[in-house]
C-alpha atoms as a PDB file:
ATOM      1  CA  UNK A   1       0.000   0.000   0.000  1.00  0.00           C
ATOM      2  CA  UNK A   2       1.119   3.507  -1.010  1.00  0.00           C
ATOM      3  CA  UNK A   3       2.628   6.261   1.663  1.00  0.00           C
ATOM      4  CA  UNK A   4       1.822   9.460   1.800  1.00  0.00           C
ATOM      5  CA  UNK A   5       4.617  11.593   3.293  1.00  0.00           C
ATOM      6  CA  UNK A   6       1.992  14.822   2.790  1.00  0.00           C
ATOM      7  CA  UNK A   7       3.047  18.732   2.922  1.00  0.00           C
ATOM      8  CA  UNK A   8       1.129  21.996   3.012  1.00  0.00           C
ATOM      9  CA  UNK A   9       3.170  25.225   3.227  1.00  0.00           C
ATOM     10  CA  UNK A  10       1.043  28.290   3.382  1.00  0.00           C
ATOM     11  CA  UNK A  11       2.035  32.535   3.579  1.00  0.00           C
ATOM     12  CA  UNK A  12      -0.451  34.909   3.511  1.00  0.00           C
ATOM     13  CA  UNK A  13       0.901  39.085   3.728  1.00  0.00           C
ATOM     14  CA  UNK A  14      -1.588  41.628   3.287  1.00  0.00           C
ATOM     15  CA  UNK A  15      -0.737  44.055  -0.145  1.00  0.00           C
ATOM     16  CA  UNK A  16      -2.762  46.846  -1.417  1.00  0.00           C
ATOM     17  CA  UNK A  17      -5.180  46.674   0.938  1.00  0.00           C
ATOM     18  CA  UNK A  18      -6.305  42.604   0.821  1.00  0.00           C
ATOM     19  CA  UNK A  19      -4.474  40.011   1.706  1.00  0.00           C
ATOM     20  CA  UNK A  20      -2.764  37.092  -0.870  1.00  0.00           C
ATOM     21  CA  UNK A  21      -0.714  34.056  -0.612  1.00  0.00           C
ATOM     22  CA  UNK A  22       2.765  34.812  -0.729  1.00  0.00           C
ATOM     23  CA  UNK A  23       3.967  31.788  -0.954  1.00  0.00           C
ATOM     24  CA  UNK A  24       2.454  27.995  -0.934  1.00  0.00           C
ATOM     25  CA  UNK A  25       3.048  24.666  -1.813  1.00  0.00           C
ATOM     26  CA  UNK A  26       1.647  21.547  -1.612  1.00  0.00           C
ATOM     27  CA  UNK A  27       2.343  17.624  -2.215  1.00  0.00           C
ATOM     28  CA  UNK A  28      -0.017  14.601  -2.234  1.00  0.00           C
ATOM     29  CA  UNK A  29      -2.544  14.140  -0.531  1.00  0.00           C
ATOM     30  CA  UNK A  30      -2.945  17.904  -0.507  1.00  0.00           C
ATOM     31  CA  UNK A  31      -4.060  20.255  -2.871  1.00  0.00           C
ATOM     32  CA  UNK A  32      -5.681  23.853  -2.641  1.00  0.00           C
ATOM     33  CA  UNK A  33      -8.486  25.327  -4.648  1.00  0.00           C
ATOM     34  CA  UNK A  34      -8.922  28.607  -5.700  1.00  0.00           C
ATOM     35  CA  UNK A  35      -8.563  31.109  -2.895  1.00  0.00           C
ATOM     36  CA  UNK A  36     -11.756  33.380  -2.778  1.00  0.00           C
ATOM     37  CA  UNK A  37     -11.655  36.674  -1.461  1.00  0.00           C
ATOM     38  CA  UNK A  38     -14.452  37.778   0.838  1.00  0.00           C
ATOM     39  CA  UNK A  39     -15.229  41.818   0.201  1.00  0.00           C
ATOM     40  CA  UNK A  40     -17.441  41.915   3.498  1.00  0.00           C
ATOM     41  CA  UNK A  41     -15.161  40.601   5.815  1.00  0.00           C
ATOM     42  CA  UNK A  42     -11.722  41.519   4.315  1.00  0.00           C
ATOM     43  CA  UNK A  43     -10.715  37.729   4.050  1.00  0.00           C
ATOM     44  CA  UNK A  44      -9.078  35.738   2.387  1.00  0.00           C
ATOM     45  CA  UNK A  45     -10.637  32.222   2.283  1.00  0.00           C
ATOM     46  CA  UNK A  46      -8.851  29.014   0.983  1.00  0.00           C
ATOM     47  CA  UNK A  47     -10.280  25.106   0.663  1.00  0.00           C
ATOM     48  CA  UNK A  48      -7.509  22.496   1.509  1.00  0.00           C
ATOM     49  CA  UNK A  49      -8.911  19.345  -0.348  1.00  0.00           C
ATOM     50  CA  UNK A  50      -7.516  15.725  -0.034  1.00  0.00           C
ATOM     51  CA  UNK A  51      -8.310  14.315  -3.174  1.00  0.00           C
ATOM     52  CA  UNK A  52      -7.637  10.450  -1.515  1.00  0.00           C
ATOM     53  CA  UNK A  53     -10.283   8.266  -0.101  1.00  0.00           C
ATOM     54  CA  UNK A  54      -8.420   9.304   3.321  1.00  0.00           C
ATOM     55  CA  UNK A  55      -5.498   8.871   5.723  1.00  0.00           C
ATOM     56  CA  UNK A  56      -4.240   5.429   5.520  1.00  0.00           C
ATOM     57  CA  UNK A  57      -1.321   3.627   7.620  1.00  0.00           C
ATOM     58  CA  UNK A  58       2.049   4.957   6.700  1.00  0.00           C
ATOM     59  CA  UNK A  59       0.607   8.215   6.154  1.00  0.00           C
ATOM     60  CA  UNK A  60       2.793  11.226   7.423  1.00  0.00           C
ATOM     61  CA  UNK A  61       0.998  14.754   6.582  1.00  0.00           C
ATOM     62  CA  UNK A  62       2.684  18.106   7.935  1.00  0.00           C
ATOM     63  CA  UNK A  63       1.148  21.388   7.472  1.00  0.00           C
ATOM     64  CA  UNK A  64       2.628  25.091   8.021  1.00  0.00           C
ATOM     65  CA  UNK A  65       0.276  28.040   7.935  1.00  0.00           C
ATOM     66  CA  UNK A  66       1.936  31.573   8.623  1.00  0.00           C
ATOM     67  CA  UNK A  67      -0.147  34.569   8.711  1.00  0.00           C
ATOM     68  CA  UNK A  68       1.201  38.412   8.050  1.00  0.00           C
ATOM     69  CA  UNK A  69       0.567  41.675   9.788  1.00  0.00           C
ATOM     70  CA  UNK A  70      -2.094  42.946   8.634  1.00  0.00           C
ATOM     71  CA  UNK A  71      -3.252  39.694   6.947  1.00  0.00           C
ATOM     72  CA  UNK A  72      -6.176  37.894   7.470  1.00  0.00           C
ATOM     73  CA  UNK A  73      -6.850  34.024   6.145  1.00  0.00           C
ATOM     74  CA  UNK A  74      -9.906  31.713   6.724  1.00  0.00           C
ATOM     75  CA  UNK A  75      -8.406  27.572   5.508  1.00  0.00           C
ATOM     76  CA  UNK A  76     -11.426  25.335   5.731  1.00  0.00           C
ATOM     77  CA  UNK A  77     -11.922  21.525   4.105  1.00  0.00           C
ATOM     78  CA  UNK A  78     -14.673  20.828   2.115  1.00  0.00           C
ATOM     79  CA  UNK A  79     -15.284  17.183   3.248  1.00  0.00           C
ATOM     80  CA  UNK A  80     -14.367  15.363   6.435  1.00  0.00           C
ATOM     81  CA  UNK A  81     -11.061  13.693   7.426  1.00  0.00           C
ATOM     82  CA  UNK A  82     -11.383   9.844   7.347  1.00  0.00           C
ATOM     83  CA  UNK A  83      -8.822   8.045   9.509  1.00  0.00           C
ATOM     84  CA  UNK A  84      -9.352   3.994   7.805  1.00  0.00           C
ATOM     85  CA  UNK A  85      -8.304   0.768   9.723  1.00  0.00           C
ATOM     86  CA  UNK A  86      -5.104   0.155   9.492  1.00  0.00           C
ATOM     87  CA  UNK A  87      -3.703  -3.451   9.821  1.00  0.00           C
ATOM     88  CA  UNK A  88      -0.075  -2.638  11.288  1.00  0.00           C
ATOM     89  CA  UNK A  89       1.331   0.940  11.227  1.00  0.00           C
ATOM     90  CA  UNK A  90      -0.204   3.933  12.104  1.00  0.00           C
ATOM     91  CA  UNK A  91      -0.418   7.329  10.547  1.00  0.00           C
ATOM     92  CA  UNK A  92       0.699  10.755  12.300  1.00  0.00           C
ATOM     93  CA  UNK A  93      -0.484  14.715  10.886  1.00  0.00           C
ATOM     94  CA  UNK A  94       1.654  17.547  12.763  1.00  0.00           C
ATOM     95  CA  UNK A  95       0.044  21.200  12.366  1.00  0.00           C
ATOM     96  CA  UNK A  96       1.786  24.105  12.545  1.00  0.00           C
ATOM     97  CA  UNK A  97       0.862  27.680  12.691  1.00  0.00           C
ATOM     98  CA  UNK A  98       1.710  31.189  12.905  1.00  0.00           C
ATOM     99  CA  UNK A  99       0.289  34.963  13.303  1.00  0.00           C
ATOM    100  CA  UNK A 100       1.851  37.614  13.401  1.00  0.00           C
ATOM    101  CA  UNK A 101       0.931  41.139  15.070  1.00  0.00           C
ATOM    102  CA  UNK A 102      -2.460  42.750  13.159  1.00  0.00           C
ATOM    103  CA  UNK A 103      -2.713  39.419  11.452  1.00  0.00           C
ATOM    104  CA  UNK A 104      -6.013  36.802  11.278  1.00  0.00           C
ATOM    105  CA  UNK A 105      -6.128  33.193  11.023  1.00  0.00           C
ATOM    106  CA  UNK A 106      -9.110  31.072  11.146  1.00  0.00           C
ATOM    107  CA  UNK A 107      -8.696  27.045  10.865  1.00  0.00           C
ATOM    108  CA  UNK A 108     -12.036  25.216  10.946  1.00  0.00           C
ATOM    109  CA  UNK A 109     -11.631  21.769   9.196  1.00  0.00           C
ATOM    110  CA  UNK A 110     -14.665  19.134   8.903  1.00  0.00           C
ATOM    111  CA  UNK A 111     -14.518  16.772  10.977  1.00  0.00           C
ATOM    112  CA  UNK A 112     -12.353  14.166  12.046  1.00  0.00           C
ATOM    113  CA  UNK A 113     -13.834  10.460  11.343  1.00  0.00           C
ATOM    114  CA  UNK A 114     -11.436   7.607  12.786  1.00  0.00           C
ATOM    115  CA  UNK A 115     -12.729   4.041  11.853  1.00  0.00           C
ATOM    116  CA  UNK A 116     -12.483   1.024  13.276  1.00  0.00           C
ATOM    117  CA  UNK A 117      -8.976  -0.254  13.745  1.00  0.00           C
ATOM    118  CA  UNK A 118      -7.327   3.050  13.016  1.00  0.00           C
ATOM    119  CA  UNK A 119      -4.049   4.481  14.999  1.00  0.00           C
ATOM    120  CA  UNK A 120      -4.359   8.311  14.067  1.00  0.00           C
ATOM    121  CA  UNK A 121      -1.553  10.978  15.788  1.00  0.00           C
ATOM    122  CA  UNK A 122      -2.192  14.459  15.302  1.00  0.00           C
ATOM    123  CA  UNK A 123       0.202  17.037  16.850  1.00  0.00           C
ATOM    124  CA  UNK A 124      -0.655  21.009  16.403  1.00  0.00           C
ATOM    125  CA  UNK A 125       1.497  23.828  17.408  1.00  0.00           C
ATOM    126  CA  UNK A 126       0.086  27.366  17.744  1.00  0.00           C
ATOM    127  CA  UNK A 127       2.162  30.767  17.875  1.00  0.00           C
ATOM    128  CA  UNK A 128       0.650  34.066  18.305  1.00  0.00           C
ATOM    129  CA  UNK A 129       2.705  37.087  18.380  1.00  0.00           C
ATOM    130  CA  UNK A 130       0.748  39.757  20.766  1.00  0.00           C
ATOM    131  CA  UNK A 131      -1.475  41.654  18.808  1.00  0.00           C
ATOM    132  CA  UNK A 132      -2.326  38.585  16.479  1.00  0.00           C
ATOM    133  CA  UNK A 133      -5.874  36.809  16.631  1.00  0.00           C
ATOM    134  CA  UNK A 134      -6.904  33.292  15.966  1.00  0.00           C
ATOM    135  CA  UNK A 135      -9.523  30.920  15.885  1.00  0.00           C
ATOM    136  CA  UNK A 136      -9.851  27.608  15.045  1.00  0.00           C
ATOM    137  CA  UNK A 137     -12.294  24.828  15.746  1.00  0.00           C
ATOM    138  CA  UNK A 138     -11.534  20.686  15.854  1.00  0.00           C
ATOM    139  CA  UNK A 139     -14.194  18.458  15.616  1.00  0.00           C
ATOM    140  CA  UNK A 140     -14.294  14.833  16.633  1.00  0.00           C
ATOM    141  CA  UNK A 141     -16.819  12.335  15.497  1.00  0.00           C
ATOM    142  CA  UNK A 142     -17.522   8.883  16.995  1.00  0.00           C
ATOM    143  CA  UNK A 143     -17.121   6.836  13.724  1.00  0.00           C
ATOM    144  CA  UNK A 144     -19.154   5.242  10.900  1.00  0.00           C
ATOM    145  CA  UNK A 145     -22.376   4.992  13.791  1.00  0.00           C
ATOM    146  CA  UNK A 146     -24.600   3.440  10.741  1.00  0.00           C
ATOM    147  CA  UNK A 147     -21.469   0.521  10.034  1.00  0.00           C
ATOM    148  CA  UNK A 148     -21.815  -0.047  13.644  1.00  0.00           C
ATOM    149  CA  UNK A 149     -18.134   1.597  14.085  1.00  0.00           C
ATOM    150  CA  UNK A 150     -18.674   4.112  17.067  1.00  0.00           C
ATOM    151  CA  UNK A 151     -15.864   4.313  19.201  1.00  0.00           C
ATOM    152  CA  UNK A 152     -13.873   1.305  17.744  1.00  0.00           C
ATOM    153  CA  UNK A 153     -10.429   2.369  16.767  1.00  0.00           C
ATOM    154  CA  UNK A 154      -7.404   1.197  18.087  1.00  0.00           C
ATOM    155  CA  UNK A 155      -5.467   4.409  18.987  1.00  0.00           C
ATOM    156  CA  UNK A 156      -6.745   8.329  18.697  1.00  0.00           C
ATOM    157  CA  UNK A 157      -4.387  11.121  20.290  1.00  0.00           C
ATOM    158  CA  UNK A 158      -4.921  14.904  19.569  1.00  0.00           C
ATOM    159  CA  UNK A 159      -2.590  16.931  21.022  1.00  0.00           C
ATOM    160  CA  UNK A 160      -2.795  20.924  20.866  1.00  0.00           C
ATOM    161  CA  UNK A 161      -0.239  23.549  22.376  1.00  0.00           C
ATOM    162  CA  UNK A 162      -0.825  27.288  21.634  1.00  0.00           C
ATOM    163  CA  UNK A 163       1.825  30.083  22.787  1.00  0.00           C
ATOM    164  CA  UNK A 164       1.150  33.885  22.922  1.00  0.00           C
ATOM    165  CA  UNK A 165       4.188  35.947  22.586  1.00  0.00           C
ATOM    166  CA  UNK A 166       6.042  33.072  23.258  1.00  0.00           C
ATOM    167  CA  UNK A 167       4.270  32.098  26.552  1.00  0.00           C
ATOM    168  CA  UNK A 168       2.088  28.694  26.787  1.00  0.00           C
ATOM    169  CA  UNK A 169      -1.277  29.479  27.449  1.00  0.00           C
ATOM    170  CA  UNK A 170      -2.502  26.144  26.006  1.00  0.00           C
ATOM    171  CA  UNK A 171      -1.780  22.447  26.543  1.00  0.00           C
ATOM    172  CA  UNK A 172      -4.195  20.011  25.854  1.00  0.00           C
ATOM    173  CA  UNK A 173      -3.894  16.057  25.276  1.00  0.00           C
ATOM    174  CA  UNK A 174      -6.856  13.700  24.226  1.00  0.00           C
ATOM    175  CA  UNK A 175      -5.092  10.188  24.275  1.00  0.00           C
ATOM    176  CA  UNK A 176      -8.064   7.662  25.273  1.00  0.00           C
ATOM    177  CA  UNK A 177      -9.580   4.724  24.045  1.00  0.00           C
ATOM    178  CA  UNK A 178     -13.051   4.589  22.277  1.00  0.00           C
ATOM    179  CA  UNK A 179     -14.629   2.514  25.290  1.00  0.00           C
ATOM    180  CA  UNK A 180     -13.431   6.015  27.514  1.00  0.00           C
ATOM    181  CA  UNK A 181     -15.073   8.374  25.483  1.00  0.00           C
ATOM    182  CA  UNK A 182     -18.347   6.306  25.081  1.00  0.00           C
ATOM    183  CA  UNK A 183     -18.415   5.924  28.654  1.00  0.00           C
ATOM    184  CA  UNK A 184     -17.912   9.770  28.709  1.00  0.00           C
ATOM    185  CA  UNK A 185     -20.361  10.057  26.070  1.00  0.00           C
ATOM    186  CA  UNK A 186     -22.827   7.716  28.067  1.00  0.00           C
ATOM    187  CA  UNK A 187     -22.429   9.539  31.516  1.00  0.00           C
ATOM    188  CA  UNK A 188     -23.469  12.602  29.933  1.00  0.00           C
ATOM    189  CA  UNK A 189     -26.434  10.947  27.906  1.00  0.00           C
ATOM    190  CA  UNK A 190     -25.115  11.893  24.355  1.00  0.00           C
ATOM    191  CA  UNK A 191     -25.774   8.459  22.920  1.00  0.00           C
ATOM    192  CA  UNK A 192     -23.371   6.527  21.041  1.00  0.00           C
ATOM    193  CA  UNK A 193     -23.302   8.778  17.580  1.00  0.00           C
ATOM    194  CA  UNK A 194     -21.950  11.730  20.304  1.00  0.00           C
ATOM    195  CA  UNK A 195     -19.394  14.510  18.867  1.00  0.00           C
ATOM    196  CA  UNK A 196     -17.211  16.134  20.434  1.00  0.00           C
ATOM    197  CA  UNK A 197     -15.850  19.955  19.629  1.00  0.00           C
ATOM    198  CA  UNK A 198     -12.995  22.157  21.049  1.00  0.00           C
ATOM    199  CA  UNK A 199     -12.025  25.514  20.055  1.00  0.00           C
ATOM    200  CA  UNK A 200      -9.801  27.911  20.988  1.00  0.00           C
ATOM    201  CA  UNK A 201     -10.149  31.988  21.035  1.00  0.00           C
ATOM    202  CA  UNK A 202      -7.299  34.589  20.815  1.00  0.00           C
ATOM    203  CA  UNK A 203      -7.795  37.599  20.447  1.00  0.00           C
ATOM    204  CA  UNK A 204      -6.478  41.342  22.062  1.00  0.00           C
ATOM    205  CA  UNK A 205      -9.569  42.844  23.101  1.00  0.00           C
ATOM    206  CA  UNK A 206      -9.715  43.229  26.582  1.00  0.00           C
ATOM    207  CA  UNK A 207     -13.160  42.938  26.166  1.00  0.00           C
ATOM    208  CA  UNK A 208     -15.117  41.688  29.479  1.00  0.00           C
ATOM    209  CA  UNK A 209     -18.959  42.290  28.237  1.00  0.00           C
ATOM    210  CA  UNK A 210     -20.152  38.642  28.902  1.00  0.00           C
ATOM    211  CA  UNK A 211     -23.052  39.043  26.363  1.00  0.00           C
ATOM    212  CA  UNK A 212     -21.049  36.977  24.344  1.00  0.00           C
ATOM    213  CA  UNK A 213     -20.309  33.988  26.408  1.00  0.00           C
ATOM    214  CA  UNK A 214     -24.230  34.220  27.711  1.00  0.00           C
ATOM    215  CA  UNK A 215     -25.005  34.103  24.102  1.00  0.00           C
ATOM    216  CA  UNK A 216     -22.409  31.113  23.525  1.00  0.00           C
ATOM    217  CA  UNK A 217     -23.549  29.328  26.652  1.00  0.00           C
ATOM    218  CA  UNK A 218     -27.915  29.382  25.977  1.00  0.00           C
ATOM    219  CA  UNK A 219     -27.016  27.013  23.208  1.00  0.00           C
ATOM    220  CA  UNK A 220     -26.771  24.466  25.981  1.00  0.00           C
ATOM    221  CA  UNK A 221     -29.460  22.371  25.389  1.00  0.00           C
ATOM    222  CA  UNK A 222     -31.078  19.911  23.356  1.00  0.00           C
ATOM    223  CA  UNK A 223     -28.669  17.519  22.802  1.00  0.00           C
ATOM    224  CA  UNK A 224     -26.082  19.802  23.195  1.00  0.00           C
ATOM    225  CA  UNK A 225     -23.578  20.774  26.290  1.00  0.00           C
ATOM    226  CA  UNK A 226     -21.423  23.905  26.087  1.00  0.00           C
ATOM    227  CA  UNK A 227     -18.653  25.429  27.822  1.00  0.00           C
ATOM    228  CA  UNK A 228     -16.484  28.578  28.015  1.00  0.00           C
ATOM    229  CA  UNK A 229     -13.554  29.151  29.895  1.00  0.00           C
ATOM    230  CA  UNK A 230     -10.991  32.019  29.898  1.00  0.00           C
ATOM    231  CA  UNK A 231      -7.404  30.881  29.631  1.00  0.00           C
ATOM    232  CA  UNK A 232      -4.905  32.651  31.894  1.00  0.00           C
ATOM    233  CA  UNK A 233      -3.723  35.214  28.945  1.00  0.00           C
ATOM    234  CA  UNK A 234      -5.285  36.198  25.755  1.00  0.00           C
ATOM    235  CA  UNK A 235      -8.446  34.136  24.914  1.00  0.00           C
ATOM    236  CA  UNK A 236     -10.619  31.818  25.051  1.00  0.00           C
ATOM    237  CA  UNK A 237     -11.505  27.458  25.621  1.00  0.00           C
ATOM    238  CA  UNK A 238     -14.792  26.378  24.137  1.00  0.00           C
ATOM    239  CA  UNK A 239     -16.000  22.981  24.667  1.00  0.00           C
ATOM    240  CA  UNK A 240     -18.819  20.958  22.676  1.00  0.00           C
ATOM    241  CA  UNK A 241     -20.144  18.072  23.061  1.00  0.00           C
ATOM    242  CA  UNK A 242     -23.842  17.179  20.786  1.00  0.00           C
ATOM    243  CA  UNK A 243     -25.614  13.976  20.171  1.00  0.00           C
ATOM    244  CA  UNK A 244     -25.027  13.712  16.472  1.00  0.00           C
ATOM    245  CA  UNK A 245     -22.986  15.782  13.979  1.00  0.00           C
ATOM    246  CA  UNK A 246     -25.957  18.154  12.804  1.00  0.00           C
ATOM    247  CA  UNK A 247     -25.818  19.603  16.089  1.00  0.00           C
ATOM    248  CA  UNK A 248     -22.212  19.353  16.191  1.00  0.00           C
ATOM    249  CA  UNK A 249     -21.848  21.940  13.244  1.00  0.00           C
ATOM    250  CA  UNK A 250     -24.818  23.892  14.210  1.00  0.00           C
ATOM    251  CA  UNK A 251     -23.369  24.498  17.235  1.00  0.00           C
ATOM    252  CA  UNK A 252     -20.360  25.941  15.692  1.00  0.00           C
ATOM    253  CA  UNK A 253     -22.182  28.366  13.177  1.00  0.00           C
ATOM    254  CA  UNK A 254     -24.168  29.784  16.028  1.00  0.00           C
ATOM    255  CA  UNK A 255     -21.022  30.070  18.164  1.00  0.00           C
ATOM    256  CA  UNK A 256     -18.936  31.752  14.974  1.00  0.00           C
ATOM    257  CA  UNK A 257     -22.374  34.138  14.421  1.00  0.00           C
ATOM    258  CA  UNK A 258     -22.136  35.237  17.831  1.00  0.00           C
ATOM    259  CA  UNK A 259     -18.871  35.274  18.222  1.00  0.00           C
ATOM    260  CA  UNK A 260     -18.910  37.617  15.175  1.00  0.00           C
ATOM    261  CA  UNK A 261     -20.083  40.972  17.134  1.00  0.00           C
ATOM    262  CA  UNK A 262     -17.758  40.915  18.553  1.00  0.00           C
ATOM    263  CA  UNK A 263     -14.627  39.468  16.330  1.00  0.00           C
ATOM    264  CA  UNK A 264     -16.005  40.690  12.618  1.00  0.00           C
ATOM    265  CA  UNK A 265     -13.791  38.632  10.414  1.00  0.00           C
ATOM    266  CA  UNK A 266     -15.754  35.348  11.822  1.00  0.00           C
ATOM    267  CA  UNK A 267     -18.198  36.656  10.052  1.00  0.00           C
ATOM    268  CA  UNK A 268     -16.903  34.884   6.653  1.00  0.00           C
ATOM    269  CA  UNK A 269     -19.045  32.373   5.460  1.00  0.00           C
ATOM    270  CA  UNK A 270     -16.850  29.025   4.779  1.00  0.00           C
ATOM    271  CA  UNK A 271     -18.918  27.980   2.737  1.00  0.00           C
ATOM    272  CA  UNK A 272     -18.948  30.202  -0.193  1.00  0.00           C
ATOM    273  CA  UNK A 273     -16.008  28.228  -2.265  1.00  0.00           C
END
């Protein structure tokens, strides 16, 4: 079976008044379609498609996303990221990104679908320089619930660190086993098609109106728990967890159309490409 040993190099500077990509480049599995620039919310918006049934054992895909002063870039994917059994091996994605001071980045992938038998590693690194925002949204779902693959693979760790001028304001780890997220999932009544979400905030405003975070947190409810805390410098954790995918992604559009008061550039629609 083939290996991909996958890169994704991406620069976006602001010229002339909108921002462009720099510089990029790209190898199998991979590939970018045309950026599209949004006139209503100054930004620059960019589909990273992999063109491959999925990510297979063997698989090693690295990513580098560096964003400007002044610049401001929304990457999305148009489909979800399928993680496929995998009879020896496993396969390992590293994430890297960086904003500058006056610069944007939002990263908000579909989700992540591991299937049964899988051994996914996923590593990202986040560096803010002070005065730089971010947001950016992972989403985790159960499996293939209609194959009868919920919660089945073999080995799932997510790991996230974010830095703000340098300082850690972030460290998170998700390293369990399917059974210890069902039984998370269970305890909380989600069912076994449950989703999870986590997100993560930065941003200078010093902000403190909570009409934002009320907003945020009424969408508890109906199948769906939510969570907000403030991290000890610059931003914001938010934490999702719904009873199926629609509410999974519903959750996040309300949370980006609130959120977008507030923080204007979320208010590019991902979906236009």
């Amino acid at each position: 079976m083939a290996e991909f040993h996958g890169q994704l190099a991406l620069s976006a500077e602001a010229r002339d008044g909108r921002t462009v990509l720099a510089a990029q480049s790209f190898r199998a599995p991979f590939h970018l379609s045309k950026p599209y620039w949004d006139v209503e919310s100054s930004t620059l918006l960019v589909q990273v498609v992999n063109p491959t049934a999925g990510i297979l054992a063997g698989d090693r895909l690295e990513s580098e996303i560096t964003v400007g002063a002044g610049a401001c870039l929304l990457v999305t994917t148009p489909a979800a990221s399928r993680v496929f059994k995998m009879r020896e091996g496993a396969a390992e994605c590293r994430q890297r990104f960086t904003v500058a001071r006056g610069g944007w980045l939002e990263v908000m992938p579909e989700p992540l679908v591991p299937h049964r038998g899988c051994r996914y590693r996923q590593i990202m690194s986040i560096e803010v320089e002070p005065g730089g925002e971010l947001f950016f949204a992972d989403l985790l779902m159960p499996g293939r619930v209609a194959h009868a693959e919920a919660w089945v693979w073999d080995a799932l760790c997510l790991e996230v660190d974010v830095r703000l001028g340098g300082e850690r304001v972030l460290r998170e780890r998700l390293h369990h086993s399917g059974e210890e997220l069902r039984a998370l999932a269970a305890f909380m009544g989600s069912g076994a098609g449950a989703c999870f979400g986590n997100a993560v905030l930065i941003a200078e405003t010093s902000n403190d109106d909570p009409d934002w975070r009320e907003a945020i947190h009424a969408l508890h409810g109906d199948g769906l728990w939510v969570g907000v805390s403030r991290l000890r410098k610059g931003g914001w954790s938010l934490k999702f967890v719904a009873m199926d995918g629609v509410r999974l992604r519903r959750a996040l559009q309300e949370t980006r159309r609130v959120l977008a008061a507030c923080f204007p550039r979320l208010a590019c629609d991902p979906r236009k490409l």
